[in-house]
Protein backbone atom coordinates (compact mmCIF):
# COMPACT_ATOMS: atom_id res chain seq x y z
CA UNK A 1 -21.19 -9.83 -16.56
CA UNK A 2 -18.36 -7.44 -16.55
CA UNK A 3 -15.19 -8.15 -13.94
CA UNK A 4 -13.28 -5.16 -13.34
CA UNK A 5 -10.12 -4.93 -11.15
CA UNK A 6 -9.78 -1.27 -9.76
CA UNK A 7 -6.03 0.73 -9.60
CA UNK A 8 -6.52 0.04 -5.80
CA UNK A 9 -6.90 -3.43 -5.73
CA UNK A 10 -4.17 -3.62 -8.57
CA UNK A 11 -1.52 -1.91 -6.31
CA UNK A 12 -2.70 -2.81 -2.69
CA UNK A 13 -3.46 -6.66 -3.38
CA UNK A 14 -2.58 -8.20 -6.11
CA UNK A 15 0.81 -6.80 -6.47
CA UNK A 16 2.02 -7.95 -2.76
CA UNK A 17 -0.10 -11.17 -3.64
CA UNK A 18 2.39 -11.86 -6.39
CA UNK A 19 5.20 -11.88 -3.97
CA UNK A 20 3.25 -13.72 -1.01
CA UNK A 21 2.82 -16.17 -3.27
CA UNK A 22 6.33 -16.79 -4.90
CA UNK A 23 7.22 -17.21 -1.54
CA UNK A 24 4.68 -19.70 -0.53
CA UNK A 25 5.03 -21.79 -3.78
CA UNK A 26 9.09 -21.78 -2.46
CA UNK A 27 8.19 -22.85 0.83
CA UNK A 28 5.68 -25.52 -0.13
CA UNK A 29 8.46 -26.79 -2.43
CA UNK A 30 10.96 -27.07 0.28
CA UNK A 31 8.67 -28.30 2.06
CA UNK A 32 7.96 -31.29 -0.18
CA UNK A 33 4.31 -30.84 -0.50
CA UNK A 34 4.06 -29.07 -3.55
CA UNK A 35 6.87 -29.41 -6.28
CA UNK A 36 6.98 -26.58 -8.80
CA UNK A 37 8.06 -28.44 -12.10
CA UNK A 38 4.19 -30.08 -11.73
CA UNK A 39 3.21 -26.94 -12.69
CA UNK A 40 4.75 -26.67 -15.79
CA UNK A 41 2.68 -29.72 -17.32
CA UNK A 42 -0.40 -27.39 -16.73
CA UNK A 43 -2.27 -25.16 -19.31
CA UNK A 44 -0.52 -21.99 -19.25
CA UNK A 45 -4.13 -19.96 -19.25
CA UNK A 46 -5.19 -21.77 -16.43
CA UNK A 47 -1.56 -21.29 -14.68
CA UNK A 48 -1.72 -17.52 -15.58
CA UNK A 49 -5.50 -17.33 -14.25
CA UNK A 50 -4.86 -19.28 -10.76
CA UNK A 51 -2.09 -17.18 -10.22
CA UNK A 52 -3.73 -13.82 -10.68
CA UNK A 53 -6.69 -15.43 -8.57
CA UNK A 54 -4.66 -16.06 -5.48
CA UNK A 55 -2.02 -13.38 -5.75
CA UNK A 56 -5.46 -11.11 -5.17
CA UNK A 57 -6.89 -13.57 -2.55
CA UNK A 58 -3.66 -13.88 -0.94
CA UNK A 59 -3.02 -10.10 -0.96
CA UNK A 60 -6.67 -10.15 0.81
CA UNK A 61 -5.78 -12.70 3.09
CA UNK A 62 -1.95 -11.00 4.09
CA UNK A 63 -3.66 -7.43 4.29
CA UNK A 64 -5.10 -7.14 8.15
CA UNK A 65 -1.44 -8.12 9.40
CA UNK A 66 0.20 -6.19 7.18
CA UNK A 67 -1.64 -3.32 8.43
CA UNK A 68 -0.18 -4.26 12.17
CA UNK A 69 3.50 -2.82 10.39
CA UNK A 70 2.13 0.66 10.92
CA UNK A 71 1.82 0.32 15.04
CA UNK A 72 5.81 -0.09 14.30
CA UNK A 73 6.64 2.33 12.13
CA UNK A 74 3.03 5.15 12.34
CA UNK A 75 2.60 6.83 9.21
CA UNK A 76 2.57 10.82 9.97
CA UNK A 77 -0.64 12.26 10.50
CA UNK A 78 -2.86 14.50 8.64
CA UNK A 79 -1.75 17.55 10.76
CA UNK A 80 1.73 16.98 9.14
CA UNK A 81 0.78 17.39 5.99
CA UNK A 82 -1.16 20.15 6.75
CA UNK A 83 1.60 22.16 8.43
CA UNK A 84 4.00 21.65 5.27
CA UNK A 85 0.95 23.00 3.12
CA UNK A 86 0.38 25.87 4.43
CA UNK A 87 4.20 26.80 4.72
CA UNK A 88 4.16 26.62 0.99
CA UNK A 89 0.94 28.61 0.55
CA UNK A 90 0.68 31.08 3.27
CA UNK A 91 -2.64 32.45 1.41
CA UNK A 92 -4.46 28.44 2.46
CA UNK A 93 -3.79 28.91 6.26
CA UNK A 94 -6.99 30.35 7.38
CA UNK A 95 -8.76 28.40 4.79
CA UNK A 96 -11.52 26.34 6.54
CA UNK A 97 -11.10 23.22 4.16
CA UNK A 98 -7.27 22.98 5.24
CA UNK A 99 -8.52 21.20 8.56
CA UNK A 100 -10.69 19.04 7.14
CA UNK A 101 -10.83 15.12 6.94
CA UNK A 102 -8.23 13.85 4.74
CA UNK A 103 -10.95 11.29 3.43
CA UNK A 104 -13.35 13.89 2.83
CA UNK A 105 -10.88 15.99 1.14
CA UNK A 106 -10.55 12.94 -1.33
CA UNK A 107 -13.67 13.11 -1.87
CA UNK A 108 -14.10 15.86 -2.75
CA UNK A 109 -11.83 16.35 -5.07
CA UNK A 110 -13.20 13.05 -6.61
CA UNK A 111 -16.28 15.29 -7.42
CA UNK A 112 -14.78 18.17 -8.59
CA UNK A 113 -12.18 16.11 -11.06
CA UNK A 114 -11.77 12.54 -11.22
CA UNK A 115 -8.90 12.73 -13.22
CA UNK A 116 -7.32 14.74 -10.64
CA UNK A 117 -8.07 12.88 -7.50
CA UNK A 118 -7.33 9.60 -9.54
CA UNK A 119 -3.77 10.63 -9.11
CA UNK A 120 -4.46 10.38 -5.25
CA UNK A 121 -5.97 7.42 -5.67
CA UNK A 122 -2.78 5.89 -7.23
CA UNK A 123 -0.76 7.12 -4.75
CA UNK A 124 -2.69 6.24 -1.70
CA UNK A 125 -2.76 2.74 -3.41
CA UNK A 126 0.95 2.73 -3.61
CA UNK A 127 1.20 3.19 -0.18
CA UNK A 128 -0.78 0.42 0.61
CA UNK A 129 1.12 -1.76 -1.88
CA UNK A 130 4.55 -0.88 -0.43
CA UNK A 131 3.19 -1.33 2.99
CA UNK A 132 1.93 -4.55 1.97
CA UNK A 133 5.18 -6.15 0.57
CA UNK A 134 7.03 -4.89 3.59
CA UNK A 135 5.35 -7.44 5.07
CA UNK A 136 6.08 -10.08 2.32
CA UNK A 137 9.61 -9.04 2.91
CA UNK A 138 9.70 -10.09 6.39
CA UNK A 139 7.85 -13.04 5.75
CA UNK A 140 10.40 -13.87 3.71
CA UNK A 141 13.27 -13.10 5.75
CA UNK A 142 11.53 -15.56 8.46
CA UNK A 143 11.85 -18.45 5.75
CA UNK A 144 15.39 -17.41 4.90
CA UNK A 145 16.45 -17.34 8.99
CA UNK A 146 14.86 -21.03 9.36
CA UNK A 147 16.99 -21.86 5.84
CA UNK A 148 20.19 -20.68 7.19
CA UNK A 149 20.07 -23.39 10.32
CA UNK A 150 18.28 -26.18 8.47
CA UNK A 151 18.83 -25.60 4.48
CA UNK A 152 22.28 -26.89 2.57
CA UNK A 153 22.79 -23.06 1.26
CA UNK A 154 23.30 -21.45 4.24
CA UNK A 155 25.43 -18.55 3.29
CA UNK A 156 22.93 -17.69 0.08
CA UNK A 157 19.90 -17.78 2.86
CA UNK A 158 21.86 -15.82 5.98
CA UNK A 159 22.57 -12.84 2.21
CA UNK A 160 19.14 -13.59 1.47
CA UNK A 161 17.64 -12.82 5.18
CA UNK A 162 19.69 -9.29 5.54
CA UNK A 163 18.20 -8.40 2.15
CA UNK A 164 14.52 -9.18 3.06
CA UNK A 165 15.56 -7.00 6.32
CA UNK A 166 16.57 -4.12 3.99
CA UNK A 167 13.45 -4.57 1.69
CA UNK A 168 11.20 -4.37 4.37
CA UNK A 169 12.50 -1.47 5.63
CA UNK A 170 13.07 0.29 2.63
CA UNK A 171 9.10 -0.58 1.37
CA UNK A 172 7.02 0.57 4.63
CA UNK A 173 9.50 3.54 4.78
CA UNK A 174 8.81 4.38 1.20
CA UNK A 175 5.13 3.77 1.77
CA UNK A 176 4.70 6.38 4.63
CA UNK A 177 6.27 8.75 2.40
CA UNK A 178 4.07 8.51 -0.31
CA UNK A 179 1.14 8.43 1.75
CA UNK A 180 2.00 11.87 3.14
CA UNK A 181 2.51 12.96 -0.39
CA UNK A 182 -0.70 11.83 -1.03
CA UNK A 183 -2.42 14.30 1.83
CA UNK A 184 -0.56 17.12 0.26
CA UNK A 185 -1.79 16.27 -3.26
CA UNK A 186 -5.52 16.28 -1.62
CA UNK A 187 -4.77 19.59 -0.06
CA UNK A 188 -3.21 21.16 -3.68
CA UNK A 189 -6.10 20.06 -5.51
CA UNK A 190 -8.99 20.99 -3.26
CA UNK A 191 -7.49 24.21 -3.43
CA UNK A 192 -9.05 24.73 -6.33
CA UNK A 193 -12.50 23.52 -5.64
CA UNK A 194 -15.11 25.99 -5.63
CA UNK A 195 -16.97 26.63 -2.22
CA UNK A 196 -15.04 23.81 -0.54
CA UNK A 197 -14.53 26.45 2.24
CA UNK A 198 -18.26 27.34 2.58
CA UNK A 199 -18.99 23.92 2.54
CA UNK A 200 -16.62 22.95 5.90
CA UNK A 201 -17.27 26.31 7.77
CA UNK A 202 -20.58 25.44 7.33
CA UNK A 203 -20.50 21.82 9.03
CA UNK A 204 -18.03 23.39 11.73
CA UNK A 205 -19.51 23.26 15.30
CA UNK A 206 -20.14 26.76 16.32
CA UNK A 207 -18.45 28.11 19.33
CA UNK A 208 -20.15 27.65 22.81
């Protein structure tokens, strides 16, 4: 049997998983009910394995509220991207392709070069990883505010709080951006696809 762990799932869970679990490890020390230097007595396969096994679940788990960061801060919308595209190339503005669905788009350009549209992949993955460790970050600036009032380190935790603040920000702000780079990516390579236009005037609704 073959396990295989895709660029998405790389980037957009087990990447923030890592972090969501540093910081739950932390807690659960603080907390008494789990104390890290136990761990080191363990085989360091099996540490290594368990860790990459519920950074991924945990990045799973984390992923539907992380998602609610975008009713705060909305990505911009396809029509964005399209607007900047066609101010760069004039000659795509009638184009019937250009006002397609951005996931169709991807698609397409998945079947006309993988190697291509892979680099959308990555970057629409990247999103979701940045995106995703925004929320770790204000996780983590939660556990740093309770630290500050009930922790002996109180100065380290209040510095530690305004940097998960700036993290958080800095990582769903970043996301958004590359997810609209990602759209115009889609829209530069299915420029070049052969009878994408025939293929979307075709499905367009005629006019009553």
């Amino acid at each position: 049997m073959t396990f295989a762990v895709s660029i998405f799932d790389l980037f957009s869970f087990t990447v923030p998983g890592a972090v969501q679990l540093s910081l739950t490890v932390y807690a659960l020390d603080r907390l008494g009910v789990l104390h890290v230097t136990a761990l080191s007595t363990a085989p360091g396969l099996l540490l290594v394995a368990g860790a990459v096994v519920a950074s991924y679940l945990l990045g799973h788990l984390f992923h539907p509220l992380a998602a609610q960061l975008d009713r705060l801060r909305p990505r911009r919308d396809a029509e964005d991207a399209r607007q900047e595209f066609v101010a760069r190339v004039p000659q795509a503005r009638d184009r019937a392709y250009v006002q397609a669905d951005p996931a169709l788009l991807v698609a397409a350009a998945e079947l006309h070069d993988k190697d291509a549209a892979g680099e959308v992949i990555r970057m629409r993955a990247q999103s979701v990883m940045l995106r995703n460790i925004a929320f770790a970050f204000t996780l983590a600036t939660v556990v740093a505010l309770v630290q500050t009032s009930t922790g002996p380190h109180r100065v380290v935790a209040a510095v530690a709080a305004a940097l998960s603040v700036l993290g958080a920000a800095g990582a769903l702000g970043s996301g958004r951006k590359v997810w609209h780079m990602s759209r115009l990516k889609t829209l530069e390579i299915c420029y070049w696809v052969p009878d994408i236009d025939q293929t979307f005037a075709a499905e367009a609704p005629a006019a009553g």
